[in-house]
Protein backbone atom coordinates (compact mmCIF):
# COMPACT_ATOMS: atom_id res chain seq x y z
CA UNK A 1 -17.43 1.20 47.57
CA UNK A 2 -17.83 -2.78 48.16
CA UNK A 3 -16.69 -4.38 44.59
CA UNK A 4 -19.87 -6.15 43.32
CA UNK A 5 -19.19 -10.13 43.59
CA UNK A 6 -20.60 -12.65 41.80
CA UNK A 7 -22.59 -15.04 43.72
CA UNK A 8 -22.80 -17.58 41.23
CA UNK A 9 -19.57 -18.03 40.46
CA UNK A 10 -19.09 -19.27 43.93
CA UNK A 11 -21.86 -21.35 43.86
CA UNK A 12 -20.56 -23.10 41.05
CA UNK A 13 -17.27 -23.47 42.73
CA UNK A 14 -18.87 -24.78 45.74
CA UNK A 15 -20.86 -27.25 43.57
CA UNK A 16 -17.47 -28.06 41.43
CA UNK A 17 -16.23 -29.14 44.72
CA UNK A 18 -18.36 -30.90 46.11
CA UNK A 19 -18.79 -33.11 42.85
CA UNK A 20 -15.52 -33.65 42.78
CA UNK A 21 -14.67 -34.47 46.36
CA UNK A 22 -17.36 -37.46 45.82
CA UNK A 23 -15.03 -38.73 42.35
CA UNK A 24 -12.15 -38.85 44.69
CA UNK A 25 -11.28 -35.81 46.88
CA UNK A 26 -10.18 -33.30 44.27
CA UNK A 27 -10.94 -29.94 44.65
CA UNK A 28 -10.77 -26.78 42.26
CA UNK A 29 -7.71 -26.57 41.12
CA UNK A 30 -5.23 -24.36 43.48
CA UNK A 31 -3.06 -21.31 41.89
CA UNK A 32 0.92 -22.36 42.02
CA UNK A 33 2.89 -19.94 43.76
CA UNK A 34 6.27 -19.18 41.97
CA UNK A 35 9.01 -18.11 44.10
CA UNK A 36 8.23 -14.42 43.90
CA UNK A 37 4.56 -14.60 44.27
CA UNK A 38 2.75 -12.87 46.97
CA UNK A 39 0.13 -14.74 49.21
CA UNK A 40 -3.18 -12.77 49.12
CA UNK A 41 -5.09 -13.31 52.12
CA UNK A 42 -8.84 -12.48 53.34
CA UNK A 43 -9.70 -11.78 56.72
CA UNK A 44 -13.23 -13.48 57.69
CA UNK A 45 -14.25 -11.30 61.07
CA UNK A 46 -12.98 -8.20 61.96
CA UNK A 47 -13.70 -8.78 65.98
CA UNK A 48 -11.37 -9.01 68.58
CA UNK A 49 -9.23 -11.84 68.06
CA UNK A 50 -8.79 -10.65 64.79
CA UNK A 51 -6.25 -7.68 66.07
CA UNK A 52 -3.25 -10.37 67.25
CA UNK A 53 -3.56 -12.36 64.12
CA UNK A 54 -3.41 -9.42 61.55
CA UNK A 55 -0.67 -8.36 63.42
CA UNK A 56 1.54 -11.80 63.28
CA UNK A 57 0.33 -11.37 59.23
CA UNK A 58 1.89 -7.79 59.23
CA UNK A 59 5.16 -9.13 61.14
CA UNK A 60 5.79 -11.50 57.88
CA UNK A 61 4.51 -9.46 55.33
CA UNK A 62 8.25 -8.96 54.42
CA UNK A 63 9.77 -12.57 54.85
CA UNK A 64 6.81 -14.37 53.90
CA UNK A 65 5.86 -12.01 51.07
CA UNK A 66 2.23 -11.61 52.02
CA UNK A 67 -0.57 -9.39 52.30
CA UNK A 68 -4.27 -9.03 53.06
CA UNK A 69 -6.21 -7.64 50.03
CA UNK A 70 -9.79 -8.39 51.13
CA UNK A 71 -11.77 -8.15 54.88
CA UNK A 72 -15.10 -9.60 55.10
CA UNK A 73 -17.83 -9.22 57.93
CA UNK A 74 -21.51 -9.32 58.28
CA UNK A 75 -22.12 -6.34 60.77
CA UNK A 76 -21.61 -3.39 58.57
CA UNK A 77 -19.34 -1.42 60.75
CA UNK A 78 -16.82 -3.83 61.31
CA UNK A 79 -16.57 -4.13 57.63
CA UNK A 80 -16.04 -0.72 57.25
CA UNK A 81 -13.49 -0.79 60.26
CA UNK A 82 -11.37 -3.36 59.35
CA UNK A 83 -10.73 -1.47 55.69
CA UNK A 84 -9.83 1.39 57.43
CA UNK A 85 -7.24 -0.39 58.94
CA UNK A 86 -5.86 -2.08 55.95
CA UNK A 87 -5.82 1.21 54.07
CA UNK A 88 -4.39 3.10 57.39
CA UNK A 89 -1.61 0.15 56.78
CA UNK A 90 -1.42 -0.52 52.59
CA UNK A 91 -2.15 3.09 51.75
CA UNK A 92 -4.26 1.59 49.34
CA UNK A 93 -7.99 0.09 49.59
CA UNK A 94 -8.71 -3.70 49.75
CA UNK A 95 -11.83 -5.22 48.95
CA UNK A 96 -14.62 -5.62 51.03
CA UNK A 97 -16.79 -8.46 51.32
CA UNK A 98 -20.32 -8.96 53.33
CA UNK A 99 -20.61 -12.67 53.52
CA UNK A 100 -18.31 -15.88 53.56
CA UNK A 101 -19.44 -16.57 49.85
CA UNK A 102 -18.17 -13.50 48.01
CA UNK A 103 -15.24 -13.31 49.86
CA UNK A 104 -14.62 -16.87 48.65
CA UNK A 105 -15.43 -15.46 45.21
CA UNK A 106 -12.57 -13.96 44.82
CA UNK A 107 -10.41 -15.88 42.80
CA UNK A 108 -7.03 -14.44 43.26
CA UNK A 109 -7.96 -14.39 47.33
CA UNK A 110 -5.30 -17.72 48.09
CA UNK A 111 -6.15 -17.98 51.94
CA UNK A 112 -8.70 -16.99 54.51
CA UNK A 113 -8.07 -16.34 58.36
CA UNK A 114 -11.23 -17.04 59.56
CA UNK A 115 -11.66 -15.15 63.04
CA UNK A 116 -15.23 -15.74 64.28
CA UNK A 117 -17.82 -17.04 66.42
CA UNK A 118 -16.85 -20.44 68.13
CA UNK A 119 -19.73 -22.49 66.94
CA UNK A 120 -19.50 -21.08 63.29
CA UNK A 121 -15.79 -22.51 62.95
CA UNK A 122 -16.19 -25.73 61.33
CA UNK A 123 -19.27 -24.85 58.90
CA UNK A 124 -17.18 -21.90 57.49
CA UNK A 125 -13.89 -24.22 57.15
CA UNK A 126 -15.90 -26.56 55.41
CA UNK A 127 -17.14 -23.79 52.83
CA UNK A 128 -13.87 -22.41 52.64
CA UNK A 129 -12.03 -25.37 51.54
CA UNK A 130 -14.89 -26.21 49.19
CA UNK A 131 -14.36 -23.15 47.52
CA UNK A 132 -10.46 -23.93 46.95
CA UNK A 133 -8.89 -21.74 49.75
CA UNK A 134 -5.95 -22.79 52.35
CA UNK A 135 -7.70 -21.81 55.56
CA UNK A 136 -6.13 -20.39 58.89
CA UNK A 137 -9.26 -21.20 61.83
CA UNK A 138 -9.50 -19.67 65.14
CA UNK A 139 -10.16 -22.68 67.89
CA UNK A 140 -11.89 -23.68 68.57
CA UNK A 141 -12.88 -26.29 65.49
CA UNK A 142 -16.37 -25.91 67.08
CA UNK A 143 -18.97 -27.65 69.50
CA UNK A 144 -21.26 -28.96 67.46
CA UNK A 145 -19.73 -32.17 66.50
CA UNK A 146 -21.53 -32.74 63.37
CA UNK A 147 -20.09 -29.67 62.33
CA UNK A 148 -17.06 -30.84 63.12
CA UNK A 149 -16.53 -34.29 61.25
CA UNK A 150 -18.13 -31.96 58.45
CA UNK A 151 -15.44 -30.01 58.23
CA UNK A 152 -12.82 -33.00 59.14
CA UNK A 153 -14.29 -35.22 56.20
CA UNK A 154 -13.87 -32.13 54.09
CA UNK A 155 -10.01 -30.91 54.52
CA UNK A 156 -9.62 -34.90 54.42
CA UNK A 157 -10.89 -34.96 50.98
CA UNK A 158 -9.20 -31.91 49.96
CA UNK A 159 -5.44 -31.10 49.15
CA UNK A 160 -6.12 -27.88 51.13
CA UNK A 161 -3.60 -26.48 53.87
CA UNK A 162 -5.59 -26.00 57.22
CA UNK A 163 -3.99 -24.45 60.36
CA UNK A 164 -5.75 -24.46 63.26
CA UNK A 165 -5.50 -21.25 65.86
CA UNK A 166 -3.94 -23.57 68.72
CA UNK A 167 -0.59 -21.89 68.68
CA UNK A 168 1.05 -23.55 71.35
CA UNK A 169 1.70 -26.16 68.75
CA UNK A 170 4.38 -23.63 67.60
CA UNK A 171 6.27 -24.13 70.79
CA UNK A 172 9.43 -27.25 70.56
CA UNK A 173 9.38 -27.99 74.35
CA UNK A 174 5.81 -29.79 73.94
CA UNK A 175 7.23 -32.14 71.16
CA UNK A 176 10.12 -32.42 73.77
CA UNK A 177 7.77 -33.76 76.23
CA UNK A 178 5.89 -35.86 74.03
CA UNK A 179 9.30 -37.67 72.77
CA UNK A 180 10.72 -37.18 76.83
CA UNK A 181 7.31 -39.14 77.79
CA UNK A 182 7.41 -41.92 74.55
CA UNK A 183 11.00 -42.99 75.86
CA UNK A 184 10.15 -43.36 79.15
CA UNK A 185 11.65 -41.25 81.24
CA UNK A 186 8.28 -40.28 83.25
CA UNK A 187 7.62 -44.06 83.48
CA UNK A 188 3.56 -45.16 83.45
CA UNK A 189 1.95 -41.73 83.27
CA UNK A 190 -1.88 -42.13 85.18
CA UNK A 191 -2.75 -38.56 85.78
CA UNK A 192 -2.48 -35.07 84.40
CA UNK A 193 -3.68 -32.04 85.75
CA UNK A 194 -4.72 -28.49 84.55
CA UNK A 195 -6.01 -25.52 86.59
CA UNK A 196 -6.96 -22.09 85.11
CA UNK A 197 -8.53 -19.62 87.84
CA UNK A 198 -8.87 -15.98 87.24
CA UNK A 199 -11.11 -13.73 88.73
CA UNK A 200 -12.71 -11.73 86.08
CA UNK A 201 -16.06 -11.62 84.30
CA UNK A 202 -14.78 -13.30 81.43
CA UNK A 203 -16.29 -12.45 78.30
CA UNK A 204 -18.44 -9.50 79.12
CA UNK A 205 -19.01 -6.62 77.13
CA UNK A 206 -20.39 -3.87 78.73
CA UNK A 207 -23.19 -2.24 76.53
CA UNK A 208 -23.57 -5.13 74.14
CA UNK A 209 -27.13 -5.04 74.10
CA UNK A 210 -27.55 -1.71 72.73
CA UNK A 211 -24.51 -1.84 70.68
CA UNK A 212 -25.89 -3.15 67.37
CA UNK A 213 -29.22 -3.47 65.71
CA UNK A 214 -30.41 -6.27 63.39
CA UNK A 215 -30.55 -4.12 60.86
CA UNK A 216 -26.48 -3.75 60.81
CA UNK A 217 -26.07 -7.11 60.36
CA UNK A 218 -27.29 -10.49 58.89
CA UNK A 219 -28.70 -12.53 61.88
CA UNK A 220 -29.79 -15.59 59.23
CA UNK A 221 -26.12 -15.63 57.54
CA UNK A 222 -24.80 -15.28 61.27
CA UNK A 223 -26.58 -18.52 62.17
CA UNK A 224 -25.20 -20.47 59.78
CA UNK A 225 -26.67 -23.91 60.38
CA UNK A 226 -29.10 -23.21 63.15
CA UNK A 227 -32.75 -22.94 63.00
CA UNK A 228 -33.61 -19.14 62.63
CA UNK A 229 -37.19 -20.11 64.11
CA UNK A 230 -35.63 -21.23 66.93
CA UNK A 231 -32.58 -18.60 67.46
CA UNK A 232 -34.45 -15.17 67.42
CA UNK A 233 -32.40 -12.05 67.01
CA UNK A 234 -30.68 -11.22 70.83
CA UNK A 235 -27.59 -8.59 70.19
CA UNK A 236 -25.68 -9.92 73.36
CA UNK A 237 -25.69 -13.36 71.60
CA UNK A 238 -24.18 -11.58 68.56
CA UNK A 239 -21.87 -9.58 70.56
CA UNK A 240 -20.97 -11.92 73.80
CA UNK A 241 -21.35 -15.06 72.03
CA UNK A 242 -18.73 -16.97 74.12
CA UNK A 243 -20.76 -16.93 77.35
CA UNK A 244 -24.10 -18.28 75.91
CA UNK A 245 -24.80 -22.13 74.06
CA UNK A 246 -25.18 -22.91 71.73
CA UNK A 247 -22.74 -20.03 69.96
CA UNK A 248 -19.97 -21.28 72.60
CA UNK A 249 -19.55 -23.76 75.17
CA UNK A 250 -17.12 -20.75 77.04
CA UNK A 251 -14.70 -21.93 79.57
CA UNK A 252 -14.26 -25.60 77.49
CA UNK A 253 -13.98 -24.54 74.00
CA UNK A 254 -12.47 -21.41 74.64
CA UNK A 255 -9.87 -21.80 77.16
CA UNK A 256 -9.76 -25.62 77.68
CA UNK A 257 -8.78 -26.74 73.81
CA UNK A 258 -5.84 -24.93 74.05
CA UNK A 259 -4.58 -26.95 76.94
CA UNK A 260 -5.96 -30.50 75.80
CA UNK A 261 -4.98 -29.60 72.93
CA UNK A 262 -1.31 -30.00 74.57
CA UNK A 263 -2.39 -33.26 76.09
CA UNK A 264 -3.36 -34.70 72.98
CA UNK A 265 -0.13 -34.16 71.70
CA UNK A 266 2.02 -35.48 74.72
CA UNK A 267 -0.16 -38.32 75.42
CA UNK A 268 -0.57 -39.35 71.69
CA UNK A 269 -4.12 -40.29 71.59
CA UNK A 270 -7.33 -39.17 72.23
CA UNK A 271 -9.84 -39.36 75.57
CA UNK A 272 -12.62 -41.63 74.99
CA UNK A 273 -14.74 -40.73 78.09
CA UNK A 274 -15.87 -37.65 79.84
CA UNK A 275 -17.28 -36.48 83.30
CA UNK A 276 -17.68 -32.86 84.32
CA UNK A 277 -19.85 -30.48 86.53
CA UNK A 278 -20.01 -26.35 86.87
CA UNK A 279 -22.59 -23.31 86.76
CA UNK A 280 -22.98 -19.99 87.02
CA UNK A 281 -21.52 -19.50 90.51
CA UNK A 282 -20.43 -16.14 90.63
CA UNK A 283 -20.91 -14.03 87.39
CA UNK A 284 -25.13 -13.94 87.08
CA UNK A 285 -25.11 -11.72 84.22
CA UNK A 286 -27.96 -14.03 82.10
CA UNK A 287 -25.21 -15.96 80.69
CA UNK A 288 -26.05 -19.64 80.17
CA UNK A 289 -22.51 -21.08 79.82
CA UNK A 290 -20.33 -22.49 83.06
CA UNK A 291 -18.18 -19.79 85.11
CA UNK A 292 -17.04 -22.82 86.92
CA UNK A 293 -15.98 -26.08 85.88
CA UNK A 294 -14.22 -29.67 86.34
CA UNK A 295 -14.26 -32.22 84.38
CA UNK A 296 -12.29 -35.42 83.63
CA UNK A 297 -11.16 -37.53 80.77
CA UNK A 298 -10.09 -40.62 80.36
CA UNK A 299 -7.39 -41.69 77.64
CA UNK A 300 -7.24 -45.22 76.20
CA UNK A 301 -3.99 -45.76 77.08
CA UNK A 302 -4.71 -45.52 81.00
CA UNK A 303 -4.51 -42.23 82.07
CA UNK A 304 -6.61 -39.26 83.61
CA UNK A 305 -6.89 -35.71 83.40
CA UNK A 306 -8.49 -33.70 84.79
CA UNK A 307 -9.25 -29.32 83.62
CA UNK A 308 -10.80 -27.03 86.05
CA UNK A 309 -11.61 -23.24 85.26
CA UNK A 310 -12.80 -20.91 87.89
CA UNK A 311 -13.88 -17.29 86.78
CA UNK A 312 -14.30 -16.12 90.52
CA UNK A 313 -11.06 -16.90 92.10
CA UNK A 314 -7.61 -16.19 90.61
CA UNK A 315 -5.46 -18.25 93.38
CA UNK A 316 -3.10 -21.36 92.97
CA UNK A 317 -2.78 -21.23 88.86
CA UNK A 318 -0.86 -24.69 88.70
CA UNK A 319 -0.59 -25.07 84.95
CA UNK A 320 -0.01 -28.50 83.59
CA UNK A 321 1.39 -31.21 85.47
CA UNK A 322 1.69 -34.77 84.41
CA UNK A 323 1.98 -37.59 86.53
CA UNK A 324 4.76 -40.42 86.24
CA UNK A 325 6.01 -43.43 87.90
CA UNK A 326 9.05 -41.94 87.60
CA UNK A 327 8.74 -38.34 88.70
CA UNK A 328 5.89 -35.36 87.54
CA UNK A 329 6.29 -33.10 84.64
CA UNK A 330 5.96 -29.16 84.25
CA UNK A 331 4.77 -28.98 81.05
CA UNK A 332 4.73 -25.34 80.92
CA UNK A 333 8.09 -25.34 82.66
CA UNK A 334 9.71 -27.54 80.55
CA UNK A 335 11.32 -29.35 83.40
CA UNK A 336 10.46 -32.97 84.77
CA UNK A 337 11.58 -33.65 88.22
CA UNK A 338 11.50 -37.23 90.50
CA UNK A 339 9.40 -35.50 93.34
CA UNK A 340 6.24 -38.11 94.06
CA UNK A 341 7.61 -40.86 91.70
CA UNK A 342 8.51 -44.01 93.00
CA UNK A 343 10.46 -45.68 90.20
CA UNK A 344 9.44 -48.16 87.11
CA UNK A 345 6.96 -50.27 88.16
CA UNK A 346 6.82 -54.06 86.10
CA UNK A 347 4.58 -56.64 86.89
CA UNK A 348 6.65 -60.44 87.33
CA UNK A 349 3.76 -62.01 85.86
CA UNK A 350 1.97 -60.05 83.45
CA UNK A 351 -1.80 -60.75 83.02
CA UNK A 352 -2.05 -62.46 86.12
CA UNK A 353 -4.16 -60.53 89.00
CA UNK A 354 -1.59 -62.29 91.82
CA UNK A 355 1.23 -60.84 90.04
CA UNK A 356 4.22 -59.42 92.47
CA UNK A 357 5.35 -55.80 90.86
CA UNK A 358 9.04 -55.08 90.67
CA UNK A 359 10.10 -51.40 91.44
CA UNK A 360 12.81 -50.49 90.02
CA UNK A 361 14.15 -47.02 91.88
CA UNK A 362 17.00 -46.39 89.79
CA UNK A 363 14.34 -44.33 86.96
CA UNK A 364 13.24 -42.03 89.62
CA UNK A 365 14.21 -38.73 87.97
CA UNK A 366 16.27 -35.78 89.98
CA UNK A 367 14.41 -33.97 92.85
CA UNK A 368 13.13 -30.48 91.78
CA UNK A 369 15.50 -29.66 94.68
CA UNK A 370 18.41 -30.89 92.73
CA UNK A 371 17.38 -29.47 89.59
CA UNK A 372 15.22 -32.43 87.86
CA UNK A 373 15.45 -32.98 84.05
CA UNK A 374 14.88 -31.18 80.88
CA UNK A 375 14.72 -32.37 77.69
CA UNK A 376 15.39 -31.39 74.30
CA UNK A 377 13.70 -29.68 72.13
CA UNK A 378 13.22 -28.27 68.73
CA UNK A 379 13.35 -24.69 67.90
CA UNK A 380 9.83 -22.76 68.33
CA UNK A 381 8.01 -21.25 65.23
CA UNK A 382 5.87 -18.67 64.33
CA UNK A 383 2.33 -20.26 64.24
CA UNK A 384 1.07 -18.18 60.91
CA UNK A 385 4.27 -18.41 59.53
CA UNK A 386 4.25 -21.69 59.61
CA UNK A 387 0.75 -22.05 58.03
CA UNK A 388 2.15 -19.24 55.14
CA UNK A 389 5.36 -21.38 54.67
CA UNK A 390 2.75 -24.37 54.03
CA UNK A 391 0.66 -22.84 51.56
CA UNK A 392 3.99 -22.68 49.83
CA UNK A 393 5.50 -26.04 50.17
CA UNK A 394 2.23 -28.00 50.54
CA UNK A 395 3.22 -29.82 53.74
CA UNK A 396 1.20 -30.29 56.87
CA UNK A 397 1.03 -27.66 59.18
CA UNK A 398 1.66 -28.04 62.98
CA UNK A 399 -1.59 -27.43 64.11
CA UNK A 400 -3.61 -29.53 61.37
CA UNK A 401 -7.26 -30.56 61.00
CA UNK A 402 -6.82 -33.77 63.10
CA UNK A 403 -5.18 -31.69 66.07
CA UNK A 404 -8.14 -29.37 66.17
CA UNK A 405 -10.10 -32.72 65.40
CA UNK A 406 -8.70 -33.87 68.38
CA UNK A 407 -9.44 -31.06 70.84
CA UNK A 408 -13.19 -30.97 69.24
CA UNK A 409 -13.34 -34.28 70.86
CA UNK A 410 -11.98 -33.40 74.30
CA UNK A 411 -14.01 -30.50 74.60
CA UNK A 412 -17.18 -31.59 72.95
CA UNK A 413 -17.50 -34.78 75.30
CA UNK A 414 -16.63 -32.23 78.42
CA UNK A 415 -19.68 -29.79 77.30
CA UNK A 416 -21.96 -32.56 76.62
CA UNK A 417 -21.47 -34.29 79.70
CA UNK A 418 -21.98 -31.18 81.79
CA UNK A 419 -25.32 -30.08 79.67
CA UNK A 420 -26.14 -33.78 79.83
CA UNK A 421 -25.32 -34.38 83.44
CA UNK A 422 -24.29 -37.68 82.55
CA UNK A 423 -20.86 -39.95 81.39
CA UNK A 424 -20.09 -38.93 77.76
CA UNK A 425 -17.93 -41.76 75.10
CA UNK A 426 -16.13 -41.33 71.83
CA UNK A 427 -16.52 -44.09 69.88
CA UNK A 428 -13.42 -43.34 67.66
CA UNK A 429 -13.89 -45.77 65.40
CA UNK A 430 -17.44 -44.92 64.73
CA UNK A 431 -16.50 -40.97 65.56
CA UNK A 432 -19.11 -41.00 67.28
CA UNK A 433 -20.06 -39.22 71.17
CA UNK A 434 -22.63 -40.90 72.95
CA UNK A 435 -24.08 -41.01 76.51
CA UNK A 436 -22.41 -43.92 78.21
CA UNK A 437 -23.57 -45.24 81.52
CA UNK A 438 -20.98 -45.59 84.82
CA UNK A 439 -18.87 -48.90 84.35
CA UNK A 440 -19.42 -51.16 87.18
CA UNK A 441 -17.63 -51.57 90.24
CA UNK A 442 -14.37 -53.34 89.83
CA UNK A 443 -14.32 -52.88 86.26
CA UNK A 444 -10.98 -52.00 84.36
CA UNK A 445 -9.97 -49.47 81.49
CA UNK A 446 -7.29 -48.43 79.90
């Protein structure tokens, strides 16, 4: 039996916190752990990336002293599925909740893994903290971007721990190459370059329109913040949300924030402008998002990168590779090597367009023949352990709201420019994306 929950309570929460974040950020009040407490965790979406993340929650159930004691999910049967599972596990039956707000209810529910659709990301985050939880989101943040400084502004506010799903972040050797490329070892980095082919038709689910009926579910709670006039019941947009907009922007906010993501970190800033192209070249299945794409971005600081993902081609997966002065970088790899760099390049007269540059060889890294250069690294950790230890100590978390803040950005200016067909800006002091027109000829950035 699903435990009756009291709506207003939450509603009064929610109201309690927003009140109080406009007094000065503080939220309802959050339970202390003790040294001996356990973490009590709801699960928001029972779906498919759910599996790997209740499983990383089961691996530290032990040294983290935590459990899941409530599941929550719209469509009826994946309610009912995902307490069969935790009893199959606890021996025991958890809670089970229908919508975001009486799982958020429960009081003595201390965090939420929220593990559904892309675009509904943010707005639950933003409810979530509201409501006094420590949230662990699924990237990405989300592709609306109004939805996204939402939820920003809110965790800002808030003394709430947020990690986002971007695991990489876990991994030392990418604050290795972030600290290899601030020293300069790699020299004047200009270019960076990611490629992700696969041949598959990504995303797919066989069946999916027959699958589920309205009835199972709650299309208007599903929606969150879209127009229900506008979004009419479709079961593959329930289902196979990732290949249609606006529920998903696919290949960019599903695959390409985790890279960027990466970039972001390395480079230490965000892009501020955007070009990209793609279709539907290959898989013509009705979706409406890319199978295909390229696009660039620009970073402040002078450098380009440039993502492509192919869904009809699996050949020549090059990873990430950054380009130095000095050499080019494996990110992936972990190894730098001096193949293609041509040393430290330094301008005798700075400022002055007649300047003579000065190469300096001797900073050419080691050939990949000779066995280049790694660098050193700090020890890897487990991505929801480390959001569990931080709902403990109250530090940040590795993958915090301005990282998935950050990818938001990257991928949100490469969807718009490709549904746009046009240049796309950040304005980040406005945090603002806008069309922005071609700079002219000659002209210089970064």
């Amino acid at each position: 039996m699903d435990k009756k929950i009291d709506r207003r309570e939450f509603v009064k929460k929610s109201a309690m916190g927003a009140g109080a974040a406009a007094l000065g950020g503080m939220y309802i009040p959050r339970r202390a752990f003790g040294a001996n407490d356990r973490i009590s965790l709801g699960l928001v979406g029972f779906g498919s990336r759910a599996q790997a993340l209740i499983e990383w929650v089961y691996e530290l159930e032990k040294s983290h002293n935590v459990e899941f004691t409530a599941v929550c999910d719209i469509w009826n049967q994946r309610r009912e599925e995902g307490a069969a599972r935790f009893k199959e596990h606890y021996n025991k039956d958890i809670r089970k909740a229908r919508t975001l707000a009486d799982i958020c209810s429960l009081k003595d529910v201390d965090g939420l893994v929220i593990a559904t659709a892309d675009f509904q990301h943010a707005y639950h985050l933003a409810q979530a903290v509201k409501a006094g939880k420590d949230v662990y989101v699924e990237k990405p943040l989300g592709n609306d971007f109004d939805q996204v400084k939402t939820a920003w502004k809110t965790v800002k506010e808030s003394d709430r721990v947020v990690q986002l799903g971007t695991q990489s972040r876990s991994s030392g050797k990418y604050y290795g190459a972030r600290d290899f490329i601030r020293s300069g070892w790699l020299g004047k980095v200009s270019f960076v370059e990611i490629y992700e082919p696969l041949f598959q038709e990504r995303w797919r689910i066989s069946g999916s329109e027959s699958s589920i009926k309205e009835e199972d579910t709650d299309w208007k709670e599903y929606l969150c913040y879209l127009d229900p006039k506008k979004y009419r019941w479709n079961p593959r947009h329930y289902r196979e949300f990732r290949l249609f907009w606006p529920y998903s922007s696919g290949c960019f906010c599903q695959w390409m924030s985790h890279r960027i993501d990466l970039v972001n970190l390395v480079l230490g800033e965000l892009p501020h402008h955007a070009v990209a192209a793609g279709g539907v070249y290959v898989w013509k299945d009705g979706r409406t998002n890319p199978d295909t794409v390229q696009t660039l971005l620009e970073y402040p600081g002078g450098a380009l990168a440039t993502y492509h993902m192919r869904l009809g081609n699996g050949a020549e997966n090059r990873g990430t590779l950054i380009y130095g002065t000095n050499g080019t970088m494996d990110l992936d790899k972990g190894i730098a090597y001096g193949d293609g760099g041509g040393g430290e390049v330094v301008a005798e007269h700075p400022g002055d367009p007649n300047t003579k540059f000065l190469i300096d060889e001797k900073r050419i890294l080691k050939t990949k023949k000779d066995g280049g250069m790694k660098w050193e690294s700090p020890p890897d950790q487990h991505h929801m352990g480390n959001f569990l230890e931080c709902m403990r100590n109250r530090k940040k978390p590795v993958a915090d709201i301005d990282a998935g803040y950050g990818h938001a950005v990257a991928t949100i200016l490469a969807n718009m420019s490709y549904r746009n067909g046009m240049r796309m800006e950040y304005d980040a002091e406005r945090k603002e994306i806008k069309k922005s027109p071609v700079p002219p000829a000659g002209s210089v950035t970064g």
